[in-house]
C-alpha atoms as a PDB file:
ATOM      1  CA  UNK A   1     106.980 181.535  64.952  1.00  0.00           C
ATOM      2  CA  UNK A   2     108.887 178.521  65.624  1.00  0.00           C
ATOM      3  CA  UNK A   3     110.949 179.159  62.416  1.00  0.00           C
ATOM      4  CA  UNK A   4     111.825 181.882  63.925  1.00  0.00           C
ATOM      5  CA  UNK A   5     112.987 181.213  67.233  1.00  0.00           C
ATOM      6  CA  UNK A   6     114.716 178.118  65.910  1.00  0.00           C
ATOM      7  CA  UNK A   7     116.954 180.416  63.537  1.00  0.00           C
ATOM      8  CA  UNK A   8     117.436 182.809  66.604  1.00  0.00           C
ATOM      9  CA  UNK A   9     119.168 180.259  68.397  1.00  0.00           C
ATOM     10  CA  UNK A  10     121.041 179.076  65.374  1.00  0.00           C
ATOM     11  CA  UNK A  11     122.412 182.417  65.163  1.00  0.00           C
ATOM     12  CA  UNK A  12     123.570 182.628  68.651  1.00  0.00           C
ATOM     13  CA  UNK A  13     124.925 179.048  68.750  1.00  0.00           C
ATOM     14  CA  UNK A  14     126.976 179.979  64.996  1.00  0.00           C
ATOM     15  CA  UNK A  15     128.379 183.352  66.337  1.00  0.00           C
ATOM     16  CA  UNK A  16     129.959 181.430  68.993  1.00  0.00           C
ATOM     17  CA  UNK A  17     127.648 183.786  71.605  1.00  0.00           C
ATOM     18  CA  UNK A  18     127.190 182.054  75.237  1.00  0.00           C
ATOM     19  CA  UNK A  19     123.708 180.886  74.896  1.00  0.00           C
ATOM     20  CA  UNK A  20     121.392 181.932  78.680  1.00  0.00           C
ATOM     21  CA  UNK A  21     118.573 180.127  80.430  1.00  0.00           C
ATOM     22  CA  UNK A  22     115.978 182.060  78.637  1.00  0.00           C
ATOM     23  CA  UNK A  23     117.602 180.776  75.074  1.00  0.00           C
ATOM     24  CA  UNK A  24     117.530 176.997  76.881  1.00  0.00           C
ATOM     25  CA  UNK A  25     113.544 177.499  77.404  1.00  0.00           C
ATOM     26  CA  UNK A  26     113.209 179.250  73.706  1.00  0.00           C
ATOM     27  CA  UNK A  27     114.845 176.162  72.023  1.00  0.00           C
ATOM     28  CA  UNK A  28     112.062 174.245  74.201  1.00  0.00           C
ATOM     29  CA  UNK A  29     109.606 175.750  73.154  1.00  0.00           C
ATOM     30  CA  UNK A  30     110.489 174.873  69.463  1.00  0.00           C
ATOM     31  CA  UNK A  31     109.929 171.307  70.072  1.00  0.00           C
ATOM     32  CA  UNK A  32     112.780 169.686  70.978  1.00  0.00           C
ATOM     33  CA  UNK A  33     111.612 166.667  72.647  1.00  0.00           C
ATOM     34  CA  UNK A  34     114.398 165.723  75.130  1.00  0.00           C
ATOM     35  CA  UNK A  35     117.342 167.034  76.670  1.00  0.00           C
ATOM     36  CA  UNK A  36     119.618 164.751  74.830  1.00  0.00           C
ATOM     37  CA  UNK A  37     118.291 166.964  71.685  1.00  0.00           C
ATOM     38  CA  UNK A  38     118.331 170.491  73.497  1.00  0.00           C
ATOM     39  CA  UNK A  39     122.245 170.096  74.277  1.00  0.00           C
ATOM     40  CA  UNK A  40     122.812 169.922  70.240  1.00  0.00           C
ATOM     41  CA  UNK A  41     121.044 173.639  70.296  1.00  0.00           C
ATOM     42  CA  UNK A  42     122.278 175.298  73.521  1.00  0.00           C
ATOM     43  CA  UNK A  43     125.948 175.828  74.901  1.00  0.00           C
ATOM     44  CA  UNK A  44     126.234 174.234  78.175  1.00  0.00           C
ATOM     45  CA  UNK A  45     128.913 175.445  80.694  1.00  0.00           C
ATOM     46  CA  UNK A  46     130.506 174.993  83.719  1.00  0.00           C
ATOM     47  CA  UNK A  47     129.836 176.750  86.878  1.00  0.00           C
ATOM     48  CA  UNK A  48     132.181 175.960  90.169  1.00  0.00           C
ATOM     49  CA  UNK A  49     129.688 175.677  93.299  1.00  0.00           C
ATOM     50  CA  UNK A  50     130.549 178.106  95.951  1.00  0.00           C
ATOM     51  CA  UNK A  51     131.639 176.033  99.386  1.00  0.00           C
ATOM     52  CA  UNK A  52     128.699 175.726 101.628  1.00  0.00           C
ATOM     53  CA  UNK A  53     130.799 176.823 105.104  1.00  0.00           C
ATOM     54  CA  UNK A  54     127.829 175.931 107.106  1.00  0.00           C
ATOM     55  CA  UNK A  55     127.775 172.545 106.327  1.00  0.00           C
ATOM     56  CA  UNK A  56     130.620 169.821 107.667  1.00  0.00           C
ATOM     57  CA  UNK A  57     133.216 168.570 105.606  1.00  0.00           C
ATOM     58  CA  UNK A  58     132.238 165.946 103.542  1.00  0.00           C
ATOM     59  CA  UNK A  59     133.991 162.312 104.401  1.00  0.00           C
ATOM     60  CA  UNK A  60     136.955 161.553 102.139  1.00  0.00           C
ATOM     61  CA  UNK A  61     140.456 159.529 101.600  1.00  0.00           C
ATOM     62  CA  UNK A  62     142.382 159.272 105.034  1.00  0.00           C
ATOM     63  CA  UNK A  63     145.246 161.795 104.596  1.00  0.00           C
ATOM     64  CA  UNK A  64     148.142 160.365 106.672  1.00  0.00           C
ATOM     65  CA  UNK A  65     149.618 161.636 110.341  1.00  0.00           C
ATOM     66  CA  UNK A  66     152.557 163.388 108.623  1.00  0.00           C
ATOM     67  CA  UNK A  67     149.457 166.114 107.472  1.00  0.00           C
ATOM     68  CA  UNK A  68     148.691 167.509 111.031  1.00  0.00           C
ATOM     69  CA  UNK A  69     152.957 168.298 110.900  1.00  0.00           C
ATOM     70  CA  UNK A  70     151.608 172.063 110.049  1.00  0.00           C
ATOM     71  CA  UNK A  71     148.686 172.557 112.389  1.00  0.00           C
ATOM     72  CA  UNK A  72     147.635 173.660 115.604  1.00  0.00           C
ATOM     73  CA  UNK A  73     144.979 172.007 117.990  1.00  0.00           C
ATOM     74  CA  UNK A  74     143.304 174.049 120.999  1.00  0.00           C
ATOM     75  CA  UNK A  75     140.601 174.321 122.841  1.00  0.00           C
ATOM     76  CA  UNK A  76     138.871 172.661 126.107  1.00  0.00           C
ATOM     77  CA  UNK A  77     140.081 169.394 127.566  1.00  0.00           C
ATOM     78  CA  UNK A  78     139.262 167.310 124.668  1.00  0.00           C
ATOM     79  CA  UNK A  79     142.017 168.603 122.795  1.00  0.00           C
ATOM     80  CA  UNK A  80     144.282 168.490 126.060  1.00  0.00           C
ATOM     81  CA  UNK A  81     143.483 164.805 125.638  1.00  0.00           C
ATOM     82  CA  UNK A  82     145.371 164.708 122.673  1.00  0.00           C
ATOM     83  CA  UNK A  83     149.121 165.739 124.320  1.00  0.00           C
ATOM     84  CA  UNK A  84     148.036 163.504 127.009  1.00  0.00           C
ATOM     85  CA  UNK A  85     147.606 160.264 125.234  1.00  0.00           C
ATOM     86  CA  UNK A  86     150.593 160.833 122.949  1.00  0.00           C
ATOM     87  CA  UNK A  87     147.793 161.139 119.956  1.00  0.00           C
ATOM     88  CA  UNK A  88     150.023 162.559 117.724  1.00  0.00           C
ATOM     89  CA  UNK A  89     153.422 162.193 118.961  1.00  0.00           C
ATOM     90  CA  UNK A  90     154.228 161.244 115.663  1.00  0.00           C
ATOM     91  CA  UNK A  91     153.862 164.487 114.406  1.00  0.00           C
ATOM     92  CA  UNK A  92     154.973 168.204 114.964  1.00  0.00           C
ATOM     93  CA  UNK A  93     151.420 169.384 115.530  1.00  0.00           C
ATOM     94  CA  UNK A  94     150.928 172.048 118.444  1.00  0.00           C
ATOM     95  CA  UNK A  95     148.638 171.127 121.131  1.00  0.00           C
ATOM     96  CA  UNK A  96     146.968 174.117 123.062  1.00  0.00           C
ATOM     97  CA  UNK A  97     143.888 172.580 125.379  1.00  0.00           C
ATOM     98  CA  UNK A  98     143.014 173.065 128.372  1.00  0.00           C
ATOM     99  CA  UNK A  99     140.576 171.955 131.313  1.00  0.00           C
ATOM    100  CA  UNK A 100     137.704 173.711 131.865  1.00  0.00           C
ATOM    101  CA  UNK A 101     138.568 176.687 129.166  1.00  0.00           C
ATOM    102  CA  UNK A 102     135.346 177.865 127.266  1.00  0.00           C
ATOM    103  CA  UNK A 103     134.975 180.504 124.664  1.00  0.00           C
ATOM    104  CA  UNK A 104     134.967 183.181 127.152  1.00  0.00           C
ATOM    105  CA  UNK A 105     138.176 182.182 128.774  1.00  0.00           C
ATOM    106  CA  UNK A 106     140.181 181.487 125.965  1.00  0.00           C
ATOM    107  CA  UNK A 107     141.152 185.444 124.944  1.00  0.00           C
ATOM    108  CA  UNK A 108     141.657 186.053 128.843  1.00  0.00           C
ATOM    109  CA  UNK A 109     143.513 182.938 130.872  1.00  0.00           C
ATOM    110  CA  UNK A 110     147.484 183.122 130.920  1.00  0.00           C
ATOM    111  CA  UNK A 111     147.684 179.170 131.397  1.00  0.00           C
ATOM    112  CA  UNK A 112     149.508 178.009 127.923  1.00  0.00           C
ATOM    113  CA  UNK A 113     153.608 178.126 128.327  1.00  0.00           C
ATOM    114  CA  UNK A 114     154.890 180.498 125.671  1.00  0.00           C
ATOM    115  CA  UNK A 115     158.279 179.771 123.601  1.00  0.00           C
ATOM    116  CA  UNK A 116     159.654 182.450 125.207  1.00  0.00           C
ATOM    117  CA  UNK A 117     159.455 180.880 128.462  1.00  0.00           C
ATOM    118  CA  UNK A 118     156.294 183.035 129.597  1.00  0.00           C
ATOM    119  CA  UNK A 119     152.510 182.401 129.667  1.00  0.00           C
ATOM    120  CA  UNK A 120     149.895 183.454 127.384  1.00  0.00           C
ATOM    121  CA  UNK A 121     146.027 183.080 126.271  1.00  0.00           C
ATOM    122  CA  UNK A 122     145.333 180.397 123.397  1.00  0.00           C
ATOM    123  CA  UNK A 123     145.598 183.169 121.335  1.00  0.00           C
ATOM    124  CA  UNK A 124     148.872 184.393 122.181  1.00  0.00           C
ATOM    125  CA  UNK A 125     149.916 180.455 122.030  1.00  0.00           C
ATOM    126  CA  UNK A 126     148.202 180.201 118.350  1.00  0.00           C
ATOM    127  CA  UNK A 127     149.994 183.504 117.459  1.00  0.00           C
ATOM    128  CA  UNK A 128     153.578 182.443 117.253  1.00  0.00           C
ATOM    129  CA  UNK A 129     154.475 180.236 114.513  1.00  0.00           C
ATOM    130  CA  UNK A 130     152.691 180.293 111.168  1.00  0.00           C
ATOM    131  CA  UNK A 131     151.005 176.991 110.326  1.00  0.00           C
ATOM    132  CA  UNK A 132     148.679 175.877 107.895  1.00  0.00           C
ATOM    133  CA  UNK A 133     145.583 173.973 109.564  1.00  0.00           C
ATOM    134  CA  UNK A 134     143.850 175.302 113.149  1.00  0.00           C
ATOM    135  CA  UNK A 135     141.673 172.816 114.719  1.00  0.00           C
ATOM    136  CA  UNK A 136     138.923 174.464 117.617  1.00  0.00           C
ATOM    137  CA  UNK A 137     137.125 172.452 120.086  1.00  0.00           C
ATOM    138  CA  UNK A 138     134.628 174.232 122.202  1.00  0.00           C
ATOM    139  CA  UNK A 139     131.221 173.093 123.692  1.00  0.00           C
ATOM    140  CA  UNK A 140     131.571 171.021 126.099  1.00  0.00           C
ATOM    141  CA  UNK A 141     132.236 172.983 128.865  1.00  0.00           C
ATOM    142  CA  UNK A 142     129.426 175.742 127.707  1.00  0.00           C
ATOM    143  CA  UNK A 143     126.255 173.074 127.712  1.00  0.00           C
ATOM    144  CA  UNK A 144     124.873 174.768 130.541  1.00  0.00           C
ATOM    145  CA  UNK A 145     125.021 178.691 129.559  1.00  0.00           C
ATOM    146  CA  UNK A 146     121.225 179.741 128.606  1.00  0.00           C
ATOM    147  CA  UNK A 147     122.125 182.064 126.409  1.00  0.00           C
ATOM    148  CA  UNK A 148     123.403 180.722 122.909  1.00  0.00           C
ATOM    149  CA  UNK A 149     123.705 184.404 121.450  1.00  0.00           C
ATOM    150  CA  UNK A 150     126.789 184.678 124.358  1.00  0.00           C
ATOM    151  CA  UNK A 151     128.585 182.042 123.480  1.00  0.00           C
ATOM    152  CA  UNK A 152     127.884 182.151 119.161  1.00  0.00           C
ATOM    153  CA  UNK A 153     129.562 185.957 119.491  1.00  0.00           C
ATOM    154  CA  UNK A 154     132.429 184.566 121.308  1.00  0.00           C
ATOM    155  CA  UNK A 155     133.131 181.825 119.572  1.00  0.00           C
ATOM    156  CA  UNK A 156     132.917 184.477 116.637  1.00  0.00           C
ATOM    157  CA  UNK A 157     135.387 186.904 117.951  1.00  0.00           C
ATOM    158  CA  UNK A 158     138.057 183.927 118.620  1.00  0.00           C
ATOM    159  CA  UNK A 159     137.740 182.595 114.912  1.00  0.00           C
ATOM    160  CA  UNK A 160     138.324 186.154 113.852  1.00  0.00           C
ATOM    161  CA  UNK A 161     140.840 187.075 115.936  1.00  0.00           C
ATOM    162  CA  UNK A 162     143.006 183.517 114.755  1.00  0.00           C
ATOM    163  CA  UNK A 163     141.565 184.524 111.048  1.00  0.00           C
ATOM    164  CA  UNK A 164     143.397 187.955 111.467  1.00  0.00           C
ATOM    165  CA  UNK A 165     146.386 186.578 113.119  1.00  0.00           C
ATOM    166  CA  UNK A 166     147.218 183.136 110.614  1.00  0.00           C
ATOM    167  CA  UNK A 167     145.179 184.408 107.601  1.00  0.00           C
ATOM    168  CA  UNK A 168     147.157 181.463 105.524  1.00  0.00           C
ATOM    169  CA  UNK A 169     145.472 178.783 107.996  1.00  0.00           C
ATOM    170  CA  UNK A 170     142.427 176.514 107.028  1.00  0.00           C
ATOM    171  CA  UNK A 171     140.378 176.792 110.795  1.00  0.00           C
ATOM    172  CA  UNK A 172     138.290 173.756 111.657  1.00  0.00           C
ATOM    173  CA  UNK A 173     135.595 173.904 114.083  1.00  0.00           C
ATOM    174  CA  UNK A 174     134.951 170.595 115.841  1.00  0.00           C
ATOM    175  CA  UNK A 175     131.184 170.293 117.176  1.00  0.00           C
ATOM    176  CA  UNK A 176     130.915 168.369 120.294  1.00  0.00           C
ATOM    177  CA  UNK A 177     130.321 164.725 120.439  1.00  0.00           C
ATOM    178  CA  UNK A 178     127.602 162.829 122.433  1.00  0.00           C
ATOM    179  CA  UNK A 179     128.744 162.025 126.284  1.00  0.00           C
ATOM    180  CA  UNK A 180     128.392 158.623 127.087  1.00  0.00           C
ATOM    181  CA  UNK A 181     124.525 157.308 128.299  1.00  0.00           C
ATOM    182  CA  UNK A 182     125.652 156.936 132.440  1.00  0.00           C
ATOM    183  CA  UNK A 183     126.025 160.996 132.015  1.00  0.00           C
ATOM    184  CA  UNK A 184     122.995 162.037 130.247  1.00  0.00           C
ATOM    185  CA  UNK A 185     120.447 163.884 132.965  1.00  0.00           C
ATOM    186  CA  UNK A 186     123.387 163.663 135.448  1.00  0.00           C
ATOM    187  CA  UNK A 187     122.035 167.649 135.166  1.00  0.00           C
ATOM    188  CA  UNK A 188     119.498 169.558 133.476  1.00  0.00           C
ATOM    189  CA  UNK A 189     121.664 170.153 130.645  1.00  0.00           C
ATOM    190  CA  UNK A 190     123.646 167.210 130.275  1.00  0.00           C
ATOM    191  CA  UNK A 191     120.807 165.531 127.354  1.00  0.00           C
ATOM    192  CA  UNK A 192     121.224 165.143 123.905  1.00  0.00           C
ATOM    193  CA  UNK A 193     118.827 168.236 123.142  1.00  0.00           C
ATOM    194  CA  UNK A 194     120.986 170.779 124.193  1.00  0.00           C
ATOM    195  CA  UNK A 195     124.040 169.241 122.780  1.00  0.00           C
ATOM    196  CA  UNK A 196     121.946 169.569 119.411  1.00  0.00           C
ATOM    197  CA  UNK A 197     121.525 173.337 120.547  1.00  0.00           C
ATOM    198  CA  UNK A 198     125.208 174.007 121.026  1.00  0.00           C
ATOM    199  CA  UNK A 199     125.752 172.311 117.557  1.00  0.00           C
ATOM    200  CA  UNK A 200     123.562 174.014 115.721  1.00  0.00           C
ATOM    201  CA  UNK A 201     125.247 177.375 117.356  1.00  0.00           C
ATOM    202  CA  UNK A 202     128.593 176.164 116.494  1.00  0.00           C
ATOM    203  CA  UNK A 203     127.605 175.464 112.860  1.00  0.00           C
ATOM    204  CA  UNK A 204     126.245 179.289 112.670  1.00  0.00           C
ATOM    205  CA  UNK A 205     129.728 180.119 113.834  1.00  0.00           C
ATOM    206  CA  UNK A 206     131.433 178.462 110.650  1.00  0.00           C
ATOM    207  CA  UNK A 207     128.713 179.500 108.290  1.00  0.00           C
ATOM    208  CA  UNK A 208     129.118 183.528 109.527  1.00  0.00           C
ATOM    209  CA  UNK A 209     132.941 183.045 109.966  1.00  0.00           C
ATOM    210  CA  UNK A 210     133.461 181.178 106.308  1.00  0.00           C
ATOM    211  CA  UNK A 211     135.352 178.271 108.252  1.00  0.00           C
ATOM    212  CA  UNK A 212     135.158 174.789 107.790  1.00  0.00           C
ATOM    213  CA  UNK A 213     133.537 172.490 110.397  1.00  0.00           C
ATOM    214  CA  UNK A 214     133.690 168.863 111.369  1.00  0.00           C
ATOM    215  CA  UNK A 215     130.407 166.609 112.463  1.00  0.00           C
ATOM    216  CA  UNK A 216     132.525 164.914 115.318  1.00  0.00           C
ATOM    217  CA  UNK A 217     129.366 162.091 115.908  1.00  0.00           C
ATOM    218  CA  UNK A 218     130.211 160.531 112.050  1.00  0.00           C
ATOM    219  CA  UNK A 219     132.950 159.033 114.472  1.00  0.00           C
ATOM    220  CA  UNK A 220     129.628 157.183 115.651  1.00  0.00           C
ATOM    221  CA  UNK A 221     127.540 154.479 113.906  1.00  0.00           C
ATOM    222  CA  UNK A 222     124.341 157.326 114.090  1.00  0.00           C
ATOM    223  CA  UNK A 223     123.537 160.629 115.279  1.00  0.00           C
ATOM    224  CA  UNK A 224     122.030 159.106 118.486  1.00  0.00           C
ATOM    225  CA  UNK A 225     124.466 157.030 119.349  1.00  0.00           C
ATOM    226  CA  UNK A 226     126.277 157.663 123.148  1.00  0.00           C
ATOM    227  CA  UNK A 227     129.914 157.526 123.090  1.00  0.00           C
ATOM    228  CA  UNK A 228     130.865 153.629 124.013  1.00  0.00           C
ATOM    229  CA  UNK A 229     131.890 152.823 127.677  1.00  0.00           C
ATOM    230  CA  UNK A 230     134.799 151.182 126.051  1.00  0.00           C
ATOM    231  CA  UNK A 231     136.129 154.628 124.363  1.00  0.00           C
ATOM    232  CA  UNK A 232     136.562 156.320 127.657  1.00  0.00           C
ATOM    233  CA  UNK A 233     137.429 156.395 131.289  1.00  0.00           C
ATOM    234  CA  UNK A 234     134.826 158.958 132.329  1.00  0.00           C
ATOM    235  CA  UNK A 235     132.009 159.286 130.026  1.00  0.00           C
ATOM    236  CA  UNK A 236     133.104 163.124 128.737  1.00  0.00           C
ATOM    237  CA  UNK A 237     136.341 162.580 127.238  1.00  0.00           C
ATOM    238  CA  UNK A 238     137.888 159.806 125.014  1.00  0.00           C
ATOM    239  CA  UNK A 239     140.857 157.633 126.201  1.00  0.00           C
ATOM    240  CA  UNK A 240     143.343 155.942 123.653  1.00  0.00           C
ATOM    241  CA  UNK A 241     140.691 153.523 122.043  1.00  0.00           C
ATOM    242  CA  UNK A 242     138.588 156.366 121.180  1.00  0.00           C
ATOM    243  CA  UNK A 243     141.152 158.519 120.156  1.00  0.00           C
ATOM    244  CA  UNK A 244     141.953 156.172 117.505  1.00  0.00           C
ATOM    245  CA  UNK A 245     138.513 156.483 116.205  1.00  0.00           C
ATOM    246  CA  UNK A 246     138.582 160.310 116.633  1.00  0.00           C
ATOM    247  CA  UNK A 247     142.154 160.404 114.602  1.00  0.00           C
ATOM    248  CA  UNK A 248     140.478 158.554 111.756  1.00  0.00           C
ATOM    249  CA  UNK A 249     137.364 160.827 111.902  1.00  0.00           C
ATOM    250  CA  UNK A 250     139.328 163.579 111.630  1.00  0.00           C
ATOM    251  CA  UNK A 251     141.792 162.416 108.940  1.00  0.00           C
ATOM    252  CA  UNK A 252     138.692 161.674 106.961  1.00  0.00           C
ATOM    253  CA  UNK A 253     137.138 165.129 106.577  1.00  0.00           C
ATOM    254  CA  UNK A 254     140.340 167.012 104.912  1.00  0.00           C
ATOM    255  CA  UNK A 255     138.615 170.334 103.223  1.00  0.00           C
ATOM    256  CA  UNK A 256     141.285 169.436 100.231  1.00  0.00           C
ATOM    257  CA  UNK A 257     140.570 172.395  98.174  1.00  0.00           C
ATOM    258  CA  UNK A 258     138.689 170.566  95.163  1.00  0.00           C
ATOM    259  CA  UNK A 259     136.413 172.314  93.166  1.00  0.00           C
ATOM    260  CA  UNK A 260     132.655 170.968  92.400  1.00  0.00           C
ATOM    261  CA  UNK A 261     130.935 172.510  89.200  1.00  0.00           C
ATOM    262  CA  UNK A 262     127.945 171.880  88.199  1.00  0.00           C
ATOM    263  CA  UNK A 263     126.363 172.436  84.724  1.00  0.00           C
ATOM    264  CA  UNK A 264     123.819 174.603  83.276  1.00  0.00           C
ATOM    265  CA  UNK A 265     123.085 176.814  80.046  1.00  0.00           C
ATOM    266  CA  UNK A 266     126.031 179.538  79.792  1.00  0.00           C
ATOM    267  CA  UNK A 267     124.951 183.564  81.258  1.00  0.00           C
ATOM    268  CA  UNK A 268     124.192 186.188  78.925  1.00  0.00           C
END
């Protein structure tokens, strides 16, 4: 018997035949000892690992300002933060933020001046010029709705809606970072459980939508950690110290397109 399954696998390997899993456990079976000695026997290949949309971008090389030339920020007042602080006047990116807009606002409020001198929704703002990267912030400004199902399918319906509209885009979702420790329990939702609870809502949005999405507290030494008195003026929102640390964060988790494989005994 284990002449013959050892001349089996010969025969596959010398007909040039991709050799499967079940070939991998015959060869063991014939007493290979090691895998060192089972890759001599069985064709190995190369299998690209799907992108796991659910989980954030993984932290890489600083790309430089001149990247964000192409893309389009929007969302609540943290990104508004960003035209007000001159955060990337260096740049041609498009700022579209605004105070107190939440997910259900954002198809609905004319307060975003248009090119052609009118007013629009963020989505008629994202709508007219084609660029390549789409940042979202929203959150914040939603910590005390009760009902997560609300603001996952609206937050679902905006991503699609921009999908539809700048199909060439890569969309970022931006989770919300921690508020600084003088605000937590300045309510009943303002605490760092029901931050976690919008999170985890906002990564469901990415993993359902197929968009990428950015851990905004790896700005932060840990997950617990309150954003520093010294990174902004009123415990919410950052003010040009902490938007240097946010600019890094961000230019640090670049989905760059690379391809991981991983290896395994070829299919059938």
């Amino acid at each position: 018997m284990k002449i013959s399954k050892f001349f089996s696998l010969m025969l596959c390997l010398s007909l040039a035949s991709a050799c499967s899993a079940s070939q991998y456990t015959q060869a063991r079976q014939t007493g290979y000892q090691n895998d060192h000695e089972l890759r001599n026997h069985v064709k190995l290949c190369h299998f690209a690992i799907p992108q796991s949309y659910g989980e954030p971008v993984p932290r890489s090389e600083a790309v430089e300002n001149s990247y964000f030339d192409d893309a389009a920020f929007a969302g609540d007042s943290r990104i508004a933060g960003i035209a007000e602080l001159y955060v990337l006047a260096d740049t041609t990116a498009r700022i579209y933020g605004s105070v107190s807009l939440d997910v259900s606002k954002a198809t609905m409020r004319t307060v975003f001046p248009l090119d052609n001198g009118g007013m629009g929704t963020m989505i008629d703002a994202l709508a007219q010029t084609p660029v390549q990267k789409i940042y979202l912030s929203f959150g914040l400004n939603e910590l005390g709705w009760y009902v997560m199902d609300i603001f996952k399918e609206d937050y679902i319906d905006i991503v699609n809606q921009i999908k539809a509209l700048q199909p060439q885009a890569q969309v970022y979702l931006l989770d919300v970072y921690n508020f600084s420790k003088s605000r937590e329990y300045e309510n009943d939702y303002t605490n760092l459980d029901k931050l976690k609870l919008i999170n985890d809502t906002i990564k469901e949005v990415a993993a359902e939508t197929q968009v990428n999405l950015i851990h905004s507290n790896s700005m932060f030494e840990s997950e617990d950690t309150y954003l520093p008195d010294e990174w902004t003026s009123d415990g919410y929102h950052l003010n040009k110290e902490g938007f240097s640390h946010w600019l890094t964060m961000i230019k640090e988790h670049v989905n760059k397109g690379e391809i991981l494989y991983e290896t395994k005994p070829c299919a059938d």
